[in-house]
C-alpha atoms as a PDB file:
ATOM      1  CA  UNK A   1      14.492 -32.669   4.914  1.00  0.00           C
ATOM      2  CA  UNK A   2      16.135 -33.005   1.070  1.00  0.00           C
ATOM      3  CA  UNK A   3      15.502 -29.611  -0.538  1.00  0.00           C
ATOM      4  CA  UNK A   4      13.134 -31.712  -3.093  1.00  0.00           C
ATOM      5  CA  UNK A   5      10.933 -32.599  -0.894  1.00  0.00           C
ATOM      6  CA  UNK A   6      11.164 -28.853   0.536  1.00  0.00           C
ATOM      7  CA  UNK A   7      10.139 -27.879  -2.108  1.00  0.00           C
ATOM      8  CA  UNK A   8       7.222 -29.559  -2.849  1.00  0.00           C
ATOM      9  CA  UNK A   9       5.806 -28.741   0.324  1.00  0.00           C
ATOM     10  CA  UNK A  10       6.622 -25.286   0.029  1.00  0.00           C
ATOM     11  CA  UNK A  11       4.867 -25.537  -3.287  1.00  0.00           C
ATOM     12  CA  UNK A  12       1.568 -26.646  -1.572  1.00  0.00           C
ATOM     13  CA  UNK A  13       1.547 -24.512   1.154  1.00  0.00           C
ATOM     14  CA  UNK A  14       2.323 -21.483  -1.474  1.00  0.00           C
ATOM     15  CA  UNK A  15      -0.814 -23.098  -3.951  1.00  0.00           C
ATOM     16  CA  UNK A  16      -3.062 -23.289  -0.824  1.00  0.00           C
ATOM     17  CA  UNK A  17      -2.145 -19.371   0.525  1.00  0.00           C
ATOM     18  CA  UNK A  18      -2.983 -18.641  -3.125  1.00  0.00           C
ATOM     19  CA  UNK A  19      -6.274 -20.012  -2.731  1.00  0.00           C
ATOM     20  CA  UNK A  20      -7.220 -18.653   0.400  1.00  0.00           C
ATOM     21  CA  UNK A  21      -5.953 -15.473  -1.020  1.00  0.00           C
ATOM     22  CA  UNK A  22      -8.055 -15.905  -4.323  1.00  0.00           C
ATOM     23  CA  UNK A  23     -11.503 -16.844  -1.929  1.00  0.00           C
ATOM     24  CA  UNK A  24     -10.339 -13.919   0.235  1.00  0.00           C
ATOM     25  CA  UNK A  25     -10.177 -10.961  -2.073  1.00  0.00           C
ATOM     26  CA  UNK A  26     -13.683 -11.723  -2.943  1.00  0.00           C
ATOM     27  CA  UNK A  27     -14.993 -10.137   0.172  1.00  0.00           C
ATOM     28  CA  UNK A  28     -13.143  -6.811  -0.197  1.00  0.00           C
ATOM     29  CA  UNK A  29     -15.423  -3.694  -0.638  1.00  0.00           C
ATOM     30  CA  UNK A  30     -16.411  -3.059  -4.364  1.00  0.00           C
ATOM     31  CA  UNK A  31     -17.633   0.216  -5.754  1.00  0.00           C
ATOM     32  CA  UNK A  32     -20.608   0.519  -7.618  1.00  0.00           C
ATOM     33  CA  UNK A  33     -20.402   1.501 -11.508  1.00  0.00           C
ATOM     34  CA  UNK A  34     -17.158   1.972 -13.155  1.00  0.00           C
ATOM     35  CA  UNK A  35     -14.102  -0.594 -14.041  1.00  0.00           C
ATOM     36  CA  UNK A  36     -14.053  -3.173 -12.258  1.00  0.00           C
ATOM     37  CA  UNK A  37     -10.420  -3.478 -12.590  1.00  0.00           C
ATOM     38  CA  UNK A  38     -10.346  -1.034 -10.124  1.00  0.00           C
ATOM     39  CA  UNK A  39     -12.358  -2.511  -7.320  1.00  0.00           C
ATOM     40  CA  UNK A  40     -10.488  -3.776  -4.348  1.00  0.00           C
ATOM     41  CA  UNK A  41      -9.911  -6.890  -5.064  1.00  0.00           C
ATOM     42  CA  UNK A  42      -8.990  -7.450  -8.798  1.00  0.00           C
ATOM     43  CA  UNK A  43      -5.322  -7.096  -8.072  1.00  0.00           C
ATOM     44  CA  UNK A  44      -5.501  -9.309  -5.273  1.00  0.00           C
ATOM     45  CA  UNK A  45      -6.695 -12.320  -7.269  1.00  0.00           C
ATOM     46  CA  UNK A  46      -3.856 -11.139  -9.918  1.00  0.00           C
ATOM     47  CA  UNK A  47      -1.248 -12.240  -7.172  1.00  0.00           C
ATOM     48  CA  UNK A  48      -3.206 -15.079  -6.440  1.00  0.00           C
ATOM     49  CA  UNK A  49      -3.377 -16.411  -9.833  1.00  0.00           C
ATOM     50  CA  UNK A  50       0.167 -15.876 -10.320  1.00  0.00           C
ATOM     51  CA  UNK A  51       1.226 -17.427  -6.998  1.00  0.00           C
ATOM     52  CA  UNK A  52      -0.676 -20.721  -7.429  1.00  0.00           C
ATOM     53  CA  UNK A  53       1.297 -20.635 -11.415  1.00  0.00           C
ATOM     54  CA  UNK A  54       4.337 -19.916  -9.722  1.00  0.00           C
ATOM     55  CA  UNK A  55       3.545 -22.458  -7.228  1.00  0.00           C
ATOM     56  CA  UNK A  56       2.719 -25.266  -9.191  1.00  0.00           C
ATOM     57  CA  UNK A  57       5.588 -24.543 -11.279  1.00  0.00           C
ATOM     58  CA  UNK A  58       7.957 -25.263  -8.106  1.00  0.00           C
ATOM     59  CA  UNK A  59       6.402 -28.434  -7.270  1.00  0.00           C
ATOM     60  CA  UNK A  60       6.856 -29.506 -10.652  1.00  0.00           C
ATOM     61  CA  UNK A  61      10.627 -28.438 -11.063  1.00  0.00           C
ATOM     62  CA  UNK A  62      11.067 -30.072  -8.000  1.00  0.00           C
ATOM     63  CA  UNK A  63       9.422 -33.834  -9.114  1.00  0.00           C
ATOM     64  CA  UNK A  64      11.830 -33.995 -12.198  1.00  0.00           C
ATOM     65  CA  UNK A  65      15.286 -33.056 -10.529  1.00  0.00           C
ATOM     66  CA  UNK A  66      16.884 -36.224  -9.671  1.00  0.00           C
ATOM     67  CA  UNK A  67      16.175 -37.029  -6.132  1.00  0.00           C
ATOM     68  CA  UNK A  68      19.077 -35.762  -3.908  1.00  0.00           C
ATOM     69  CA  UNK A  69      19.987 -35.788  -0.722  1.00  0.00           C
ATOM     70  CA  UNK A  70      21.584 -32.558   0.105  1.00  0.00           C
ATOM     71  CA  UNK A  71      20.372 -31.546   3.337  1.00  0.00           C
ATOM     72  CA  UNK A  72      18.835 -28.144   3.357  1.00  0.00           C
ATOM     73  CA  UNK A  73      19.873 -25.937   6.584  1.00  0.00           C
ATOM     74  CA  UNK A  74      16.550 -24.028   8.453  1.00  0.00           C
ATOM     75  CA  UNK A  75      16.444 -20.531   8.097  1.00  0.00           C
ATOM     76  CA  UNK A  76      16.256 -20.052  11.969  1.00  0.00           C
ATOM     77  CA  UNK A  77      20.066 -20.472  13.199  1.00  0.00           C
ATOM     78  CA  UNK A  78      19.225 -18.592  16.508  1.00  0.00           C
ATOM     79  CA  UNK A  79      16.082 -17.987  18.739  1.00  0.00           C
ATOM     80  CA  UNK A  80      15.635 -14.032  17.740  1.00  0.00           C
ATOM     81  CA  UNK A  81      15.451 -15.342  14.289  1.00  0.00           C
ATOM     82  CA  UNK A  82      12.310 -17.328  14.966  1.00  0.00           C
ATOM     83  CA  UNK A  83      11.201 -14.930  17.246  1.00  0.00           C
ATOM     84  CA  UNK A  84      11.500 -12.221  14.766  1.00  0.00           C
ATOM     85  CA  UNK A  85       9.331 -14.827  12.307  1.00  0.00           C
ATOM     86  CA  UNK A  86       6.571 -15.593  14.936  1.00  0.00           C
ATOM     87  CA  UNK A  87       5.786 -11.727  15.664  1.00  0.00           C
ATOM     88  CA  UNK A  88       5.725 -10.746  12.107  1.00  0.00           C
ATOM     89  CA  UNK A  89       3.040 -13.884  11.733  1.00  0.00           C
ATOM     90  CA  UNK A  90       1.360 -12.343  14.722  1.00  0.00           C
ATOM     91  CA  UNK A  91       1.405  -8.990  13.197  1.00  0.00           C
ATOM     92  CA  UNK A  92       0.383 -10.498   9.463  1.00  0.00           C
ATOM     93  CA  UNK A  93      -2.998 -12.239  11.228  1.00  0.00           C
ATOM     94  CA  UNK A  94      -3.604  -9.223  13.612  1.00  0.00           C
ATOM     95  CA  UNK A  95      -2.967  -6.595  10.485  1.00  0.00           C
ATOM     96  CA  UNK A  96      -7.254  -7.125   9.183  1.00  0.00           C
ATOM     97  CA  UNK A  97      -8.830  -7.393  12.613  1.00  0.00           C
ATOM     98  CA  UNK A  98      -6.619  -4.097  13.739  1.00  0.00           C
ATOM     99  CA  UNK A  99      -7.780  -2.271  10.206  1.00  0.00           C
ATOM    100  CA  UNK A 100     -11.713  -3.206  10.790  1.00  0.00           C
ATOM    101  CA  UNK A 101     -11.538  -1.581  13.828  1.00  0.00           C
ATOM    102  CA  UNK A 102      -9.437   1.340  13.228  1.00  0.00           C
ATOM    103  CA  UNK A 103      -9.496   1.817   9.780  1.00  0.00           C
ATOM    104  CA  UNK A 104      -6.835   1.671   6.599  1.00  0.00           C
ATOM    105  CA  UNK A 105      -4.377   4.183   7.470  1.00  0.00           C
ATOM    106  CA  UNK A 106      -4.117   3.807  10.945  1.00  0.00           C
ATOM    107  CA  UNK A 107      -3.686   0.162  10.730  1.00  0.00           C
ATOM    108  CA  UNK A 108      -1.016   0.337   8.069  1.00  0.00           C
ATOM    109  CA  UNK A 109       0.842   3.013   9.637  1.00  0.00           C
ATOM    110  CA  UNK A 110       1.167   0.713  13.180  1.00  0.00           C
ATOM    111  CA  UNK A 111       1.771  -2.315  10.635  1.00  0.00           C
ATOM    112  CA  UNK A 112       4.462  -0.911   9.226  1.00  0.00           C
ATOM    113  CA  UNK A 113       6.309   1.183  12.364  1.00  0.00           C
ATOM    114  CA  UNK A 114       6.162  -2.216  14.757  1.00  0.00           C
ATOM    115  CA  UNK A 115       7.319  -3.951  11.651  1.00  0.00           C
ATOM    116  CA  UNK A 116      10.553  -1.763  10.589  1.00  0.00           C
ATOM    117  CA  UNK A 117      11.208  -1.274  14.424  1.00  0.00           C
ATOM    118  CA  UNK A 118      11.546  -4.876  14.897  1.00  0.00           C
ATOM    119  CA  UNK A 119      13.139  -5.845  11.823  1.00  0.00           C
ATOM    120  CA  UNK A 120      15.861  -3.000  11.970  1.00  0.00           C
ATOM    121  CA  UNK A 121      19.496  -3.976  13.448  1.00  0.00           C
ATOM    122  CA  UNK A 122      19.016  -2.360  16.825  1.00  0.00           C
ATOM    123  CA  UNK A 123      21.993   0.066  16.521  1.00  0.00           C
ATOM    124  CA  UNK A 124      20.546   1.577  13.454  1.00  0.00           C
ATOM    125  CA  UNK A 125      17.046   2.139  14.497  1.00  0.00           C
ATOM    126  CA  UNK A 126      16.077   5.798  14.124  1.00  0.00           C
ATOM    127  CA  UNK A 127      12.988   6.504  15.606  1.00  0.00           C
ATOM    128  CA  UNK A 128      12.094   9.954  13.353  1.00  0.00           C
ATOM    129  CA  UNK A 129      13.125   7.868  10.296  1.00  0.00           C
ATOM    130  CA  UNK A 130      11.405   5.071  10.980  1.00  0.00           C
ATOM    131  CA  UNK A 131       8.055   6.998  11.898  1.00  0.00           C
ATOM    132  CA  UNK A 132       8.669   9.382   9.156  1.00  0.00           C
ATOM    133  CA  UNK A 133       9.122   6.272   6.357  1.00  0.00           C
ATOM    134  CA  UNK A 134       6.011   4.619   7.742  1.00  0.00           C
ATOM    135  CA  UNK A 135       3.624   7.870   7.389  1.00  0.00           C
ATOM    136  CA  UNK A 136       5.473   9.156   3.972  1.00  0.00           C
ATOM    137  CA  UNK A 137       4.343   5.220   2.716  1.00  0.00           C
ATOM    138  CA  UNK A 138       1.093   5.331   4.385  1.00  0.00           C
ATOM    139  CA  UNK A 139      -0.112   8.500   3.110  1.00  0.00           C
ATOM    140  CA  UNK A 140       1.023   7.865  -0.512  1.00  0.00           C
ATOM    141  CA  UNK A 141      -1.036   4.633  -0.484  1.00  0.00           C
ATOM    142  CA  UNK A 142      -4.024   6.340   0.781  1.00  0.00           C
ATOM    143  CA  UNK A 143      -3.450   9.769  -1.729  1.00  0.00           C
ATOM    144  CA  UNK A 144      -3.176   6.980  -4.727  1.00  0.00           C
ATOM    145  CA  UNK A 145      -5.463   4.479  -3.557  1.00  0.00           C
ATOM    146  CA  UNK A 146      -8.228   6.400  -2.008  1.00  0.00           C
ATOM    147  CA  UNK A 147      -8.424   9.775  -3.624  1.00  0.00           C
ATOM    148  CA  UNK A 148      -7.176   9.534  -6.972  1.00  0.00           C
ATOM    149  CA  UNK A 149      -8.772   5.881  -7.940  1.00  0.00           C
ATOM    150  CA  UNK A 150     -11.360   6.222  -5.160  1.00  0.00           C
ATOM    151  CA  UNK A 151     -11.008   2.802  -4.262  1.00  0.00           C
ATOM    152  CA  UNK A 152     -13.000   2.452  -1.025  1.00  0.00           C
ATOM    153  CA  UNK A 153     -10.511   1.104   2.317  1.00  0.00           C
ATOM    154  CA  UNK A 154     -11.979  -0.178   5.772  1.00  0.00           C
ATOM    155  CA  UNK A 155     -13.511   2.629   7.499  1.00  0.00           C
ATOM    156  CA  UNK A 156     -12.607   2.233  11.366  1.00  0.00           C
ATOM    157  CA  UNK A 157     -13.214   4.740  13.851  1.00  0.00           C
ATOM    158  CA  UNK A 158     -10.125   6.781  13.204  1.00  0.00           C
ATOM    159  CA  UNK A 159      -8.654   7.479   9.500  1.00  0.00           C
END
């Protein structure tokens, strides 16, 4: 595949996340009364919005550049790479179901331990630091999130 026509389809894909993203953030727990800036899901549809610009932008960049044919090399050279891909897919689509069920902080702490455990180079994985970053980042969300703008998470039946 020329990296034109990667591209563009890398453009579409990226435009079509955006919209799921867009429709998605609509069903995300609102509060009632105050700014609705602040609900749940305004700065979702900000990233939206700005992926399907960015988005569009790349497919058009990549219709006006002279078609070439440099060959563009995949991104997964070896097995653990795609591997490595695959479960953090797995973990991205398990990630809501996991938080319905078990709530916001929970969720995000697993998310993110499973995540930096797998991604780490396996001689510098540190178990207390990697535990340690993932609650430190978890409870600042939650402190900023849910107690100073009182933006309401998925309540599971832990925390």
């Amino acid at each position: 595949m020329t990296k034109r026509n990667a591209d563009i389809t890398a453009g579409i894909a990226f435009f079509a996340f955006a919209g799921l993203l867009f429709i998605g953030s609509g069903f995300m727990p609102t509060r009632n009364g105050g700014i609705p800036a602040l609900n749940t899901g305004f700065y979702p549809r900000i990233l939206a919005v700005l992926l399907a610009i960015l988005s569009v932008l790349m497919v058009v960049e990549a219709i006006r550049k002279q078609k070439t044919e440099e060959q563009v090399e995949t991104w997964w050279n070896t097995k653990s790479a795609f591997f490595m891909f695959f479960i953090t897919l797995l973990l991205l689509v398990a990630y809501p179901p996991i938080m319905k069920t078990f709530g916001f902080a929970t969720a995000s702490f697993l998310f993110i331990t499973i995540l930096t455990w797998l991604l780490s180079e396996k001689g510098n994985r540190k178990p207390v630091w990697i535990i340690g970053i993932s609650l430190g980042i978890t409870a600042i969300v939650y402190v900023i999130f849910k107690m100073i703008l009182a933006i309401p998470f998925p309540q599971g039946m832990l925390l």
